[in-house]
PDB file of N, CA and C in Angstrom:
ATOM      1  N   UNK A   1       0.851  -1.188   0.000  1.00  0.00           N
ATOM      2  CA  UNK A   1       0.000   0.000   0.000  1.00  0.00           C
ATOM      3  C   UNK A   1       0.885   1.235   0.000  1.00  0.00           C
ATOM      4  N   UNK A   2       0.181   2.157  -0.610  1.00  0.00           N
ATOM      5  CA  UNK A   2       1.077   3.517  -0.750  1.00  0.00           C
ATOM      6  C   UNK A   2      -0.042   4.567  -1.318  1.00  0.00           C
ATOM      7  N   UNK A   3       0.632   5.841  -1.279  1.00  0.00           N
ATOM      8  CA  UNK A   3      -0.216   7.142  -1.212  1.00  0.00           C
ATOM      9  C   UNK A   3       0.534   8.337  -1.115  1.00  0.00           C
ATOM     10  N   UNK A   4      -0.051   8.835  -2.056  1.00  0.00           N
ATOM     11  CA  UNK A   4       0.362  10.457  -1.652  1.00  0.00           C
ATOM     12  C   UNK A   4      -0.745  11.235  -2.615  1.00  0.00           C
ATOM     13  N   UNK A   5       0.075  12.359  -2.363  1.00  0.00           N
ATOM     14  CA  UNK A   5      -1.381  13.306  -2.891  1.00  0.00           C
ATOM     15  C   UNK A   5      -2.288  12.935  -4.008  1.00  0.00           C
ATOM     16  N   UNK A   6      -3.939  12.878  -3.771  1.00  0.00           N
ATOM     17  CA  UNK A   6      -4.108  12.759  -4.986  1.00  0.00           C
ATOM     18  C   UNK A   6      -4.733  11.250  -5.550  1.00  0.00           C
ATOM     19  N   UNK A   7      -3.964  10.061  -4.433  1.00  0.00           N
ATOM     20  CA  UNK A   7      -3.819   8.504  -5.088  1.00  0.00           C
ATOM     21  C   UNK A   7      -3.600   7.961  -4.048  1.00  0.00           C
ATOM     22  N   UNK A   8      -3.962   6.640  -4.575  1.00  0.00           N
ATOM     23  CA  UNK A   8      -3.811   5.454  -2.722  1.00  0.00           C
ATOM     24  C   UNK A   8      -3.732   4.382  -3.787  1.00  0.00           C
ATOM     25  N   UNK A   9      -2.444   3.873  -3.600  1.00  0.00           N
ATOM     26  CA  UNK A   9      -2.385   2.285  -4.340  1.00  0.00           C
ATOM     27  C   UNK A   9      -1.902   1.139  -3.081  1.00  0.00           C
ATOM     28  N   UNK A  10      -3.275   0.048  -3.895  1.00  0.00           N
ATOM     29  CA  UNK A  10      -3.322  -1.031  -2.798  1.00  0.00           C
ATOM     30  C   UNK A  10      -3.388  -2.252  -4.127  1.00  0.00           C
ATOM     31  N   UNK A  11      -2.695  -2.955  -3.581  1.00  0.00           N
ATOM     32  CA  UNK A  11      -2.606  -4.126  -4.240  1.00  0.00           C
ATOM     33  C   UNK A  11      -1.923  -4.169  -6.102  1.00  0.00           C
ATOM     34  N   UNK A  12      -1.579  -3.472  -6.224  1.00  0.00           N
ATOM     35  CA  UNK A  12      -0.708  -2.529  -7.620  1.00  0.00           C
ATOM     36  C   UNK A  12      -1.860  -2.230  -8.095  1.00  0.00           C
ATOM     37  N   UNK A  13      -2.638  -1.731  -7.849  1.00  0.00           N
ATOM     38  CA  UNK A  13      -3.993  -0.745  -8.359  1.00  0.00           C
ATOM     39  C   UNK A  13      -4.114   0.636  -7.692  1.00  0.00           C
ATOM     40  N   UNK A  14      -3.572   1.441  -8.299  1.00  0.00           N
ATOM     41  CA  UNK A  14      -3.721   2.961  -8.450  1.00  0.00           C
ATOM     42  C   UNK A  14      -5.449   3.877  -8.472  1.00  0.00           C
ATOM     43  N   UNK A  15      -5.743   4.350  -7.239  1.00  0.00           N
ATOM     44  CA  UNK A  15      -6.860   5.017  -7.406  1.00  0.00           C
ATOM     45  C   UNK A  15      -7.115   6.334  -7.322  1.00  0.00           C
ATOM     46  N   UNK A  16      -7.154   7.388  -8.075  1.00  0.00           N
ATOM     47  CA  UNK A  16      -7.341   8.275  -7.953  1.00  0.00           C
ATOM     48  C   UNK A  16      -8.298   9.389  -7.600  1.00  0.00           C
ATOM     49  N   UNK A  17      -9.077   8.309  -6.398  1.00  0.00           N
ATOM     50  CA  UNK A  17     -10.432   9.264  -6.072  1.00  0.00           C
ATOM     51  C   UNK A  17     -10.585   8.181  -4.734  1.00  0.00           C
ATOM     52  N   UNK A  18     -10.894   8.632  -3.946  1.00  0.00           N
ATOM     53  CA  UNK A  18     -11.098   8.664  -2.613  1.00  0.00           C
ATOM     54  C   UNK A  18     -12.070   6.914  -2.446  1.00  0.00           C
ATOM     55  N   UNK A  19     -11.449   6.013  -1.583  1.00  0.00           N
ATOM     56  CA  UNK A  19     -12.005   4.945  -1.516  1.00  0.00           C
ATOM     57  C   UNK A  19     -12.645   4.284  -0.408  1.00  0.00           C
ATOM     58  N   UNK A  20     -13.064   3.452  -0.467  1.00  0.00           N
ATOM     59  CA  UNK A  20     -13.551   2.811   0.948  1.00  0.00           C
ATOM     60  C   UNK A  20     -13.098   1.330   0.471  1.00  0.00           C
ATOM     61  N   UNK A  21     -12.365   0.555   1.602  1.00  0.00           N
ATOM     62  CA  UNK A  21     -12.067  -1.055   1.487  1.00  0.00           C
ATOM     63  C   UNK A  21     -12.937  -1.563   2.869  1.00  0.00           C
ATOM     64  N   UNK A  22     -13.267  -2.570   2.527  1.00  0.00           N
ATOM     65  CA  UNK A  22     -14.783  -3.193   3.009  1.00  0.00           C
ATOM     66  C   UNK A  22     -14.620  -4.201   3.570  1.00  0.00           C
ATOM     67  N   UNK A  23     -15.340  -5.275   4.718  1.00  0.00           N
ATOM     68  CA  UNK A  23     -14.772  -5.996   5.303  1.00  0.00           C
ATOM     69  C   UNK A  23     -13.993  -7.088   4.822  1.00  0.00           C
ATOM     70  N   UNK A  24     -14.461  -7.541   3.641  1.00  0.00           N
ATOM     71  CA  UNK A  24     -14.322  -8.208   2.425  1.00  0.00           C
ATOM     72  C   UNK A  24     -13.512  -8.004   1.723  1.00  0.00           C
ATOM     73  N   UNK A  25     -12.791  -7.006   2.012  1.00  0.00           N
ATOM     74  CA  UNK A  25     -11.661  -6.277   1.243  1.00  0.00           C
ATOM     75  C   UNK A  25     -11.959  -5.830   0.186  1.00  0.00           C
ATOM     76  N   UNK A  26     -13.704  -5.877  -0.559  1.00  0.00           N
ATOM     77  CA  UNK A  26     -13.323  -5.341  -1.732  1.00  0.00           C
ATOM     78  C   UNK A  26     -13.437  -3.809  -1.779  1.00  0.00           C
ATOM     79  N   UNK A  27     -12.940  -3.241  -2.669  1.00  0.00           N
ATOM     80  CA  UNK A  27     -12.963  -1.647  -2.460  1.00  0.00           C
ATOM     81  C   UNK A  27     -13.842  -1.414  -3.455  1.00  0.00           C
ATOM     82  N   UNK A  28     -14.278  -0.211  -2.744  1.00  0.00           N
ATOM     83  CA  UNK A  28     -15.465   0.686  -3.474  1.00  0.00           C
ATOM     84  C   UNK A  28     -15.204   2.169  -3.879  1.00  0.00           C
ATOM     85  N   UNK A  29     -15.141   3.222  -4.686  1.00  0.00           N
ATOM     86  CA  UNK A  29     -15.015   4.569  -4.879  1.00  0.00           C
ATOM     87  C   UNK A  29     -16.705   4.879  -3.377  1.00  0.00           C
ATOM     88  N   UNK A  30     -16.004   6.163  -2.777  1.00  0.00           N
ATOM     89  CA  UNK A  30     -16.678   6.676  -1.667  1.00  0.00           C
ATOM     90  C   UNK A  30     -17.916   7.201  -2.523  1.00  0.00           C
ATOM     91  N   UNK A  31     -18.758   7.514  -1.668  1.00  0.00           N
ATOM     92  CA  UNK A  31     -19.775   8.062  -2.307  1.00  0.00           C
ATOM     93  C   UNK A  31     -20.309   9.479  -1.347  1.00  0.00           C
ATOM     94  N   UNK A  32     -19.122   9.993  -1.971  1.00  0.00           N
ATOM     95  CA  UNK A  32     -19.113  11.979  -1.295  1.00  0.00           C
ATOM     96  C   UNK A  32     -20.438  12.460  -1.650  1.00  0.00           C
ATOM     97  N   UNK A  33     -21.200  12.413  -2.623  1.00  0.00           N
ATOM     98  CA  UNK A  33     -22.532  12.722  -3.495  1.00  0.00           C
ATOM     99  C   UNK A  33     -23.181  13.133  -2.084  1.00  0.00           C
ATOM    100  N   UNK A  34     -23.643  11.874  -1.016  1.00  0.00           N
ATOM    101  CA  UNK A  34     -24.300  12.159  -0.087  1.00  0.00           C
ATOM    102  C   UNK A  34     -23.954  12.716   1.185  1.00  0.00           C
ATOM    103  N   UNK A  35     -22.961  13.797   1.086  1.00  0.00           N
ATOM    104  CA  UNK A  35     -22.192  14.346   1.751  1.00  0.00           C
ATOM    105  C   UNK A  35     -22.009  15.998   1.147  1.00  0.00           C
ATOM    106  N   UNK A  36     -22.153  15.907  -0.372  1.00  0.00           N
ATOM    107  CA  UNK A  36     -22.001  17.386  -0.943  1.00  0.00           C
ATOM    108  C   UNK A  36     -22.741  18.563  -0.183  1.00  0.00           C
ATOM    109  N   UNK A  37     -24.296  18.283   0.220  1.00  0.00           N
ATOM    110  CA  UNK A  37     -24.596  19.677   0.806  1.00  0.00           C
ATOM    111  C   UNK A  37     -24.029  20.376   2.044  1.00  0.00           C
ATOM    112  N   UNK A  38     -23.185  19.593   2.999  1.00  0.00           N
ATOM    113  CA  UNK A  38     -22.073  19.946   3.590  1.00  0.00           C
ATOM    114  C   UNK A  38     -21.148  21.083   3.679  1.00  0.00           C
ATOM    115  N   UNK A  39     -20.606  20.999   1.920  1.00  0.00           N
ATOM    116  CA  UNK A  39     -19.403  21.819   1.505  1.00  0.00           C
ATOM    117  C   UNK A  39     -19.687  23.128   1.640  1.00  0.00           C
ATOM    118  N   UNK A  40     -20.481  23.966   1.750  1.00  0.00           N
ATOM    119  CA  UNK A  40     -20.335  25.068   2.117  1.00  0.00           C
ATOM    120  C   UNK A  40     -20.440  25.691   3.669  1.00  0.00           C
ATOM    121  N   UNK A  41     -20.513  24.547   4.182  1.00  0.00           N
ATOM    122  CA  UNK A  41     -20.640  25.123   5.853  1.00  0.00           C
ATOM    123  C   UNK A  41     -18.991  24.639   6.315  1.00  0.00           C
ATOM    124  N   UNK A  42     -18.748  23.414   5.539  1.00  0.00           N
ATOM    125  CA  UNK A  42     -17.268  23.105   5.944  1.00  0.00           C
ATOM    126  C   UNK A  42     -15.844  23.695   5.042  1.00  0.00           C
ATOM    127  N   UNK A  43     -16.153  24.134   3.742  1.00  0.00           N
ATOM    128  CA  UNK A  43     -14.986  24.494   3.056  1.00  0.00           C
ATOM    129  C   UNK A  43     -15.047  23.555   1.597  1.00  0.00           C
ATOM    130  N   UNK A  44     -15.390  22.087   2.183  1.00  0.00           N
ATOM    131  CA  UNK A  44     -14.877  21.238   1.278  1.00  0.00           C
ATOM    132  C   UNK A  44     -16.022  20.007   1.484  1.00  0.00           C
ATOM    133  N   UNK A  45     -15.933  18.766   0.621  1.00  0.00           N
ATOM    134  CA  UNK A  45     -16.946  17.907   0.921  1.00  0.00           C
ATOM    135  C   UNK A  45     -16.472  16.986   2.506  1.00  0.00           C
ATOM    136  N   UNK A  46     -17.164  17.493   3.834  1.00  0.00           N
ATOM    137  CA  UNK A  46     -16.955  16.173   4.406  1.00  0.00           C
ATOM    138  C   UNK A  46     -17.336  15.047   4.438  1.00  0.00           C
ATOM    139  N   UNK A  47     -16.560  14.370   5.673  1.00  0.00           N
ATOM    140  CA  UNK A  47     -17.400  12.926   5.302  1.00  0.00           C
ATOM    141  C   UNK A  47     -18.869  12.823   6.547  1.00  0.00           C
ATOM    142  N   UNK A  48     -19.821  12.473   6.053  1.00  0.00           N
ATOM    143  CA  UNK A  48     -21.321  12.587   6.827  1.00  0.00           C
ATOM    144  C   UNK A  48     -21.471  11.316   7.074  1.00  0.00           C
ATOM    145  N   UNK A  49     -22.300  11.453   8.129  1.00  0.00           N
ATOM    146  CA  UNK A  49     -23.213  10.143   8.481  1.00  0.00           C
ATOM    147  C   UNK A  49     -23.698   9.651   7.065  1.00  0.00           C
ATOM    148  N   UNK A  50     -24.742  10.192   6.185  1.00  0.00           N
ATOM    149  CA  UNK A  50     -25.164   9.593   5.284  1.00  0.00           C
ATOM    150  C   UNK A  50     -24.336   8.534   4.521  1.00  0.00           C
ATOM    151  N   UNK A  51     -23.316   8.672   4.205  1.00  0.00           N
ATOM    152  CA  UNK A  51     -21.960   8.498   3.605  1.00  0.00           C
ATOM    153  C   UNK A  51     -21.663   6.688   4.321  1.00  0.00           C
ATOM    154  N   UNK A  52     -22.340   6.707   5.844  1.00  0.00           N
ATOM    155  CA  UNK A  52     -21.769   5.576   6.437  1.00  0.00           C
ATOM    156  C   UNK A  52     -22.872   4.537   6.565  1.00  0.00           C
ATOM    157  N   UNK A  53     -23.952   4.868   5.896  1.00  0.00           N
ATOM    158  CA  UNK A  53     -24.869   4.092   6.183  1.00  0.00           C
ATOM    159  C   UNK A  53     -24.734   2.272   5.690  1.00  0.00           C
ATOM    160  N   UNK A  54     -23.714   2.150   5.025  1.00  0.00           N
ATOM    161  CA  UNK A  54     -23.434   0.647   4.574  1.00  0.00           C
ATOM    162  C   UNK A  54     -23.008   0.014   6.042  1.00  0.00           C
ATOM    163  N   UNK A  55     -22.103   0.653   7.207  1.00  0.00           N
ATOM    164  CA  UNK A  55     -21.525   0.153   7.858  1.00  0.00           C
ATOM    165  C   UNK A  55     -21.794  -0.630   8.448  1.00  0.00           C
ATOM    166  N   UNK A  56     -23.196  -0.625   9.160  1.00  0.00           N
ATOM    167  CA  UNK A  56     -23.718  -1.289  10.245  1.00  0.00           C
ATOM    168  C   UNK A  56     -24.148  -2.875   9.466  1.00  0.00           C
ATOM    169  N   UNK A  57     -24.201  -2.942   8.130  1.00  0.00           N
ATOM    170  CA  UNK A  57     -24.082  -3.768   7.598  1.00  0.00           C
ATOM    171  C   UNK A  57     -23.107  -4.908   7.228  1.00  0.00           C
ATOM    172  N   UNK A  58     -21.954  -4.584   7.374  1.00  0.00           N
ATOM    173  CA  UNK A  58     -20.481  -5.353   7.410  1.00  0.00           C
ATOM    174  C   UNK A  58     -20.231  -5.201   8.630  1.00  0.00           C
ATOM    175  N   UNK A  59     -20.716  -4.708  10.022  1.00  0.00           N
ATOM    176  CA  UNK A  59     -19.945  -4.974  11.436  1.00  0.00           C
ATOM    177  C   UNK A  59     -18.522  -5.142  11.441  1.00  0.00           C
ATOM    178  N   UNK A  60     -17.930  -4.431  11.578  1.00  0.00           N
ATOM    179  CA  UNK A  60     -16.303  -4.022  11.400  1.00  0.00           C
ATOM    180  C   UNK A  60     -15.954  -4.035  13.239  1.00  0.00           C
ATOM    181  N   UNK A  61     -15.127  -4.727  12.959  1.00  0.00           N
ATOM    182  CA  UNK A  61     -14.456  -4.490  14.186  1.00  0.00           C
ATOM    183  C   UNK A  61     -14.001  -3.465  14.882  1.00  0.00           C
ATOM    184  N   UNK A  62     -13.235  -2.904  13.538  1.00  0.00           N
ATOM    185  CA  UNK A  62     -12.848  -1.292  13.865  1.00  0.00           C
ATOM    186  C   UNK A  62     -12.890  -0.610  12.484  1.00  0.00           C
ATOM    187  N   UNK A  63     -12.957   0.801  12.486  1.00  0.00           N
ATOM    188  CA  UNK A  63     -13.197   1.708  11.419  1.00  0.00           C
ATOM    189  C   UNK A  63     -12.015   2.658  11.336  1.00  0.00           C
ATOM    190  N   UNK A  64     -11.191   2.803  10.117  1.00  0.00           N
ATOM    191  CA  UNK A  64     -10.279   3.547   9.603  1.00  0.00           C
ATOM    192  C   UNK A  64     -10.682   4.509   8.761  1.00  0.00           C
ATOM    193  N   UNK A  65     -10.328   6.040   9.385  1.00  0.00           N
ATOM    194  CA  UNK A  65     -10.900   6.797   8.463  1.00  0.00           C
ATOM    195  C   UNK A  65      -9.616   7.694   8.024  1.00  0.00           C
ATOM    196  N   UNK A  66      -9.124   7.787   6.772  1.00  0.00           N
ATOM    197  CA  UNK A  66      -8.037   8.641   6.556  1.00  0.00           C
ATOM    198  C   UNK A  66      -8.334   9.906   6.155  1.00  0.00           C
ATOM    199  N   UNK A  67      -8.070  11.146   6.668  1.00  0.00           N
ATOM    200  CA  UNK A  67      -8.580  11.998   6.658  1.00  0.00           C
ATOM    201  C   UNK A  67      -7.764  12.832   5.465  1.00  0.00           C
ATOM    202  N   UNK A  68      -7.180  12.267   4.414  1.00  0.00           N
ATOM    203  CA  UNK A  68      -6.211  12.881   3.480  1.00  0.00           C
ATOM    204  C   UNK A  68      -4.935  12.727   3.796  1.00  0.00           C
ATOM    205  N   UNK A  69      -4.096  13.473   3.169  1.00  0.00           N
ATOM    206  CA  UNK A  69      -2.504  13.640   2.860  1.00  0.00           C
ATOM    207  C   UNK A  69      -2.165  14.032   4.053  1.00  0.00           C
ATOM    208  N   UNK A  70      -3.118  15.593   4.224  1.00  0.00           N
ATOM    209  CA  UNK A  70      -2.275  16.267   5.591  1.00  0.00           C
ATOM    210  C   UNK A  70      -3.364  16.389   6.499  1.00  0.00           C
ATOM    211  N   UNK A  71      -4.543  15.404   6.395  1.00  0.00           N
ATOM    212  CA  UNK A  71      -5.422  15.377   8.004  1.00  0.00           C
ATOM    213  C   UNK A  71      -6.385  16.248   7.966  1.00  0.00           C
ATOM    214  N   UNK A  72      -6.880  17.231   6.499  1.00  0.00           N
ATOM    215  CA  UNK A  72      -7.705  18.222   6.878  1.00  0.00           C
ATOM    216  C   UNK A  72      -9.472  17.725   6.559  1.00  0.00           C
ATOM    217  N   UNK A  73      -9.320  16.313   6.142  1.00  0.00           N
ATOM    218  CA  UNK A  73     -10.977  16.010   6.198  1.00  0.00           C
ATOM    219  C   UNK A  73     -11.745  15.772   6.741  1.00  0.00           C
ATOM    220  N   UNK A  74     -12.674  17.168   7.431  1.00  0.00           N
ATOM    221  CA  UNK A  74     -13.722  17.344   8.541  1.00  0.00           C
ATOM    222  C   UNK A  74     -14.783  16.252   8.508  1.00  0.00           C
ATOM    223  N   UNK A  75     -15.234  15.849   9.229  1.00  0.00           N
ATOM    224  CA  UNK A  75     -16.232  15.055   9.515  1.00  0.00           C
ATOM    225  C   UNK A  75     -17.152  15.603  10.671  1.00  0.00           C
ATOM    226  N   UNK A  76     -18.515  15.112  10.114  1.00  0.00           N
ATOM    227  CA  UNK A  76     -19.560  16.282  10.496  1.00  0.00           C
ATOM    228  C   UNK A  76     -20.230  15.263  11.930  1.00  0.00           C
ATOM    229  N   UNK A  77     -20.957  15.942  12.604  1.00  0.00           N
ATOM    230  CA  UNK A  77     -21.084  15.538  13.955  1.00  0.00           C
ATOM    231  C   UNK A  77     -22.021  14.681  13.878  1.00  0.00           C
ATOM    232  N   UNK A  78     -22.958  14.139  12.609  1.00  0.00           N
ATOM    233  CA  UNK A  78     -23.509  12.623  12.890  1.00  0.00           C
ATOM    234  C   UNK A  78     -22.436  11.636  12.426  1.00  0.00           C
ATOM    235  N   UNK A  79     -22.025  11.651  11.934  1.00  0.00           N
ATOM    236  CA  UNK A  79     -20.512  10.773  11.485  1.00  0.00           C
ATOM    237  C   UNK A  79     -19.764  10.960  12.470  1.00  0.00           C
ATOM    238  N   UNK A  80     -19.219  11.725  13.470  1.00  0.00           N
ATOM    239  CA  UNK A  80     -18.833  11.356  14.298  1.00  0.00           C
ATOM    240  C   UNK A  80     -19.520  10.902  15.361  1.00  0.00           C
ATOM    241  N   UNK A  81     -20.925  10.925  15.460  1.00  0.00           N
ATOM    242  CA  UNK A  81     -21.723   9.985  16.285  1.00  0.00           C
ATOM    243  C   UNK A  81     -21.901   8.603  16.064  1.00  0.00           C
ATOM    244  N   UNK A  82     -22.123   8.575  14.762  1.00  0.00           N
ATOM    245  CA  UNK A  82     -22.042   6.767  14.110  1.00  0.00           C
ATOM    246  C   UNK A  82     -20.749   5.855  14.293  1.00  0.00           C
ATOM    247  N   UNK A  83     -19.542   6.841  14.502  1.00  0.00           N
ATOM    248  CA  UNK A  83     -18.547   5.967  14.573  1.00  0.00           C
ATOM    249  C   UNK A  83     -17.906   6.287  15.899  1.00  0.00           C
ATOM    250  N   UNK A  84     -18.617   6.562  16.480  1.00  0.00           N
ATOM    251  CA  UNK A  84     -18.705   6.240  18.203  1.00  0.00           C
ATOM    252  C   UNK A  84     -19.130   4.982  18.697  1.00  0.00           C
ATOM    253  N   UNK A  85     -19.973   4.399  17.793  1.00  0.00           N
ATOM    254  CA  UNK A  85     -20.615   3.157  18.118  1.00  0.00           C
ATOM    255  C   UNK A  85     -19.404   1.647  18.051  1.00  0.00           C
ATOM    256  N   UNK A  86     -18.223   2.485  17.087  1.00  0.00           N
ATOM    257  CA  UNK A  86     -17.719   1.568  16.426  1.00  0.00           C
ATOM    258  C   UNK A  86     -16.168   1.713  17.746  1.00  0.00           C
ATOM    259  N   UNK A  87     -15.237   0.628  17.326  1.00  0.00           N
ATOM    260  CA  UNK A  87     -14.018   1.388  17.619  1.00  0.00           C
ATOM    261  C   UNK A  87     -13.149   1.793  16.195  1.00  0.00           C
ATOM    262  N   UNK A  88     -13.066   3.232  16.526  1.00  0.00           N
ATOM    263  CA  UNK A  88     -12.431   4.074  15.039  1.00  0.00           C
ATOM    264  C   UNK A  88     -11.317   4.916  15.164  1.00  0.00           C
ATOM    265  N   UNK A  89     -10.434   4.581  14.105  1.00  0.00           N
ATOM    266  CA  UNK A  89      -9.089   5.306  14.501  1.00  0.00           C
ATOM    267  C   UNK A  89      -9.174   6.644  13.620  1.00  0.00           C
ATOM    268  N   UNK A  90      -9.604   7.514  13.514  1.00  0.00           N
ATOM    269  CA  UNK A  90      -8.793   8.931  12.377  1.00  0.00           C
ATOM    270  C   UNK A  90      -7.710   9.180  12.466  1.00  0.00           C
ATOM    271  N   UNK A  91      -7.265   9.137  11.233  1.00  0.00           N
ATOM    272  CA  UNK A  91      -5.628  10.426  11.814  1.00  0.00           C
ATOM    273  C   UNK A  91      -5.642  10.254   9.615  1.00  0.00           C
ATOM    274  N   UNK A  92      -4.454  10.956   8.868  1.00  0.00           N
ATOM    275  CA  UNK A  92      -4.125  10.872   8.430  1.00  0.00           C
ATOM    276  C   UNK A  92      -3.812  10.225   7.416  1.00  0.00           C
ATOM    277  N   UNK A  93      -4.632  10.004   6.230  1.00  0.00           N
ATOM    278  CA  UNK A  93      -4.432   8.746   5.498  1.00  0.00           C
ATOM    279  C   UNK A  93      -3.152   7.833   5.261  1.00  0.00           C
ATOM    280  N   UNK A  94      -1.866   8.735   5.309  1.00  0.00           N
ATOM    281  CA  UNK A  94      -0.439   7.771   4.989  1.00  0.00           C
ATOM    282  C   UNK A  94      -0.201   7.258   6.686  1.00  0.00           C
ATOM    283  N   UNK A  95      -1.042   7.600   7.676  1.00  0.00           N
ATOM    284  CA  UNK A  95      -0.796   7.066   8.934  1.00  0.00           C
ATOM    285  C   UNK A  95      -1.819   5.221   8.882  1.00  0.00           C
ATOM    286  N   UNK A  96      -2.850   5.599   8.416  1.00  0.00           N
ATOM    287  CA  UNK A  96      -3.926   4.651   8.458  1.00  0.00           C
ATOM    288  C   UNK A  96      -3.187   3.800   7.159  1.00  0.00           C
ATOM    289  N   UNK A  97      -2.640   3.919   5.828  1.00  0.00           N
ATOM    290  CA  UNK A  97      -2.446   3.051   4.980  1.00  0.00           C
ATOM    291  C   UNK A  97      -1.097   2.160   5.981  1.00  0.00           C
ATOM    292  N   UNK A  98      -0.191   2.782   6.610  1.00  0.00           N
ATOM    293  CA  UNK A  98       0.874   1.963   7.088  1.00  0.00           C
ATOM    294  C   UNK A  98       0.005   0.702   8.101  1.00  0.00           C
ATOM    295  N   UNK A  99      -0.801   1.137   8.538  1.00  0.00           N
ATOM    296  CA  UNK A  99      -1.257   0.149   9.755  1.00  0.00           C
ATOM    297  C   UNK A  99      -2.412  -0.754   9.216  1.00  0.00           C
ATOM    298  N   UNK A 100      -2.839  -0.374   7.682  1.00  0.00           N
ATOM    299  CA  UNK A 100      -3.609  -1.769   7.192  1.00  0.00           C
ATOM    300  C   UNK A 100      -3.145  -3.524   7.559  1.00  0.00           C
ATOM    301  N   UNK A 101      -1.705  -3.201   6.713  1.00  0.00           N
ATOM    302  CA  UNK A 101      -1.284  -4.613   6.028  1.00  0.00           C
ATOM    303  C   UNK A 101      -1.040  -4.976   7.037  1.00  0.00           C
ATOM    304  N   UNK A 102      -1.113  -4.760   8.727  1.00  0.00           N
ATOM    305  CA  UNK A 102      -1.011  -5.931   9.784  1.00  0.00           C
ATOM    306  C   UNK A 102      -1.958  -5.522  10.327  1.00  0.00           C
ATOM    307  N   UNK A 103      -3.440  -5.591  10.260  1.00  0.00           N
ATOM    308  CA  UNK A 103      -4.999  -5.439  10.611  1.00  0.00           C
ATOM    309  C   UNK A 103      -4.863  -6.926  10.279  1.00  0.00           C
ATOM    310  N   UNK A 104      -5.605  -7.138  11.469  1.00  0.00           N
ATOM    311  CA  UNK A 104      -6.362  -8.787  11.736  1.00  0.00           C
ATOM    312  C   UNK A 104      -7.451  -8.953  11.750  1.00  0.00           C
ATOM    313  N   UNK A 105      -7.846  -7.414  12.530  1.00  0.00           N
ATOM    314  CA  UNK A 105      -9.378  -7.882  12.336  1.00  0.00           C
ATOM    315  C   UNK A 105     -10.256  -7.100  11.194  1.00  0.00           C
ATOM    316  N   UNK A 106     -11.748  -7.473  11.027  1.00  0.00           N
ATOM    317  CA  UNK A 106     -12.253  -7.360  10.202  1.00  0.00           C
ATOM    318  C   UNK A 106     -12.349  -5.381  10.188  1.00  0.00           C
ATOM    319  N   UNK A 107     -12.020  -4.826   9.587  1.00  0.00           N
ATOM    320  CA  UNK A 107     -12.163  -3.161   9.221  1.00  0.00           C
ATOM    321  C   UNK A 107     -12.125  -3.093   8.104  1.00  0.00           C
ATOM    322  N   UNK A 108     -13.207  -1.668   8.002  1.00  0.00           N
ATOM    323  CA  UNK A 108     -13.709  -0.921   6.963  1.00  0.00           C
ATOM    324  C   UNK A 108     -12.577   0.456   7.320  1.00  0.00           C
ATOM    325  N   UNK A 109     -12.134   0.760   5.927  1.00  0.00           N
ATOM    326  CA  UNK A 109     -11.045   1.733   5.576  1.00  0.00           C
ATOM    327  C   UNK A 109     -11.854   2.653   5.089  1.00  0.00           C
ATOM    328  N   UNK A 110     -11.798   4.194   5.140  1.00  0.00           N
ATOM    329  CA  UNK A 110     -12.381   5.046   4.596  1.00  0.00           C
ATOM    330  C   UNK A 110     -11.451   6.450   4.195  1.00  0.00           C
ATOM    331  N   UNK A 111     -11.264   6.104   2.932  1.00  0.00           N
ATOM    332  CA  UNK A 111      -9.779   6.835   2.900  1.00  0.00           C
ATOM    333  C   UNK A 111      -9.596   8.183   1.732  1.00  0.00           C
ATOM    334  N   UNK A 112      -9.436   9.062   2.145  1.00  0.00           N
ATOM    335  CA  UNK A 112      -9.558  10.456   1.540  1.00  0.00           C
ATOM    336  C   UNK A 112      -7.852  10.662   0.637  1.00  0.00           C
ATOM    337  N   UNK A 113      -7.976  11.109  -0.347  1.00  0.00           N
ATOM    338  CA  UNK A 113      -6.833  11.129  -1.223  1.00  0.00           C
ATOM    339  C   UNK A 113      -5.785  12.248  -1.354  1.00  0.00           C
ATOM    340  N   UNK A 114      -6.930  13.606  -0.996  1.00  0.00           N
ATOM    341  CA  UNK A 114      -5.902  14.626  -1.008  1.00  0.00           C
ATOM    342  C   UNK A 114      -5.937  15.165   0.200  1.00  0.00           C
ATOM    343  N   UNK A 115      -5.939  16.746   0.117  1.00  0.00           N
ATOM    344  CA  UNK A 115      -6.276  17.470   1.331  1.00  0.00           C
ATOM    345  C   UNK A 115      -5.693  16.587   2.774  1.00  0.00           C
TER     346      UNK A 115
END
């Protein structure tokens, strides 16, 4: 796994738009859409509750949310209520990609590309 601005490559697949990997490992492009009316109270699109509604469906052990390159992706206060329920790490997406490949247990990755 690797990343920097912009891109997150996992498995020699290069993505250039913001992803989610699933308990199942398979990855999905995020779906910011339900998160856009947001962007003008925050700057930029955060990530929302709406956004997490698959979760409770895959029961993740724990939840990884990379908040970009340099940590600036806000998350709005029902998203941080939903993943209260969970145990969830934020910090930094190149912090969260190092600590995948020795995850044991079952987690959902939610991983922002730039910013």
């Amino acid at each position: 796994m690797h990343t920097g601005f912009g891109f997150v490559e996992i498995d020699g697949v290069t993505y250039t738009h913001d992803i989610v990997i699933h308990t199942d490992r398979a990855i999905s492009k995020r779906k910011k859409k339900k998160s856009k009316g947001f962007k003008g109270e925050f700057g930029h699109t955060p990530l929302s509750g709406a956004e997490l509604d698959f979760i409770a469906g895959e029961n993740p052990e724990v939840i990884y949310v990379g908040t970009g390159q340099y940590g600036s992706l806000p998350l709005t206060s029902d998203a941080e209520t939903l993943l209260g329920n969970y145990k969830t790490i934020v910090q930094a997406t190149p912090l969260i990609i190092s600590k995948l490949p020795d995850e044991k247990r079952h987690y959902v990755a939610i991983l922002h590309v730039t910013c």
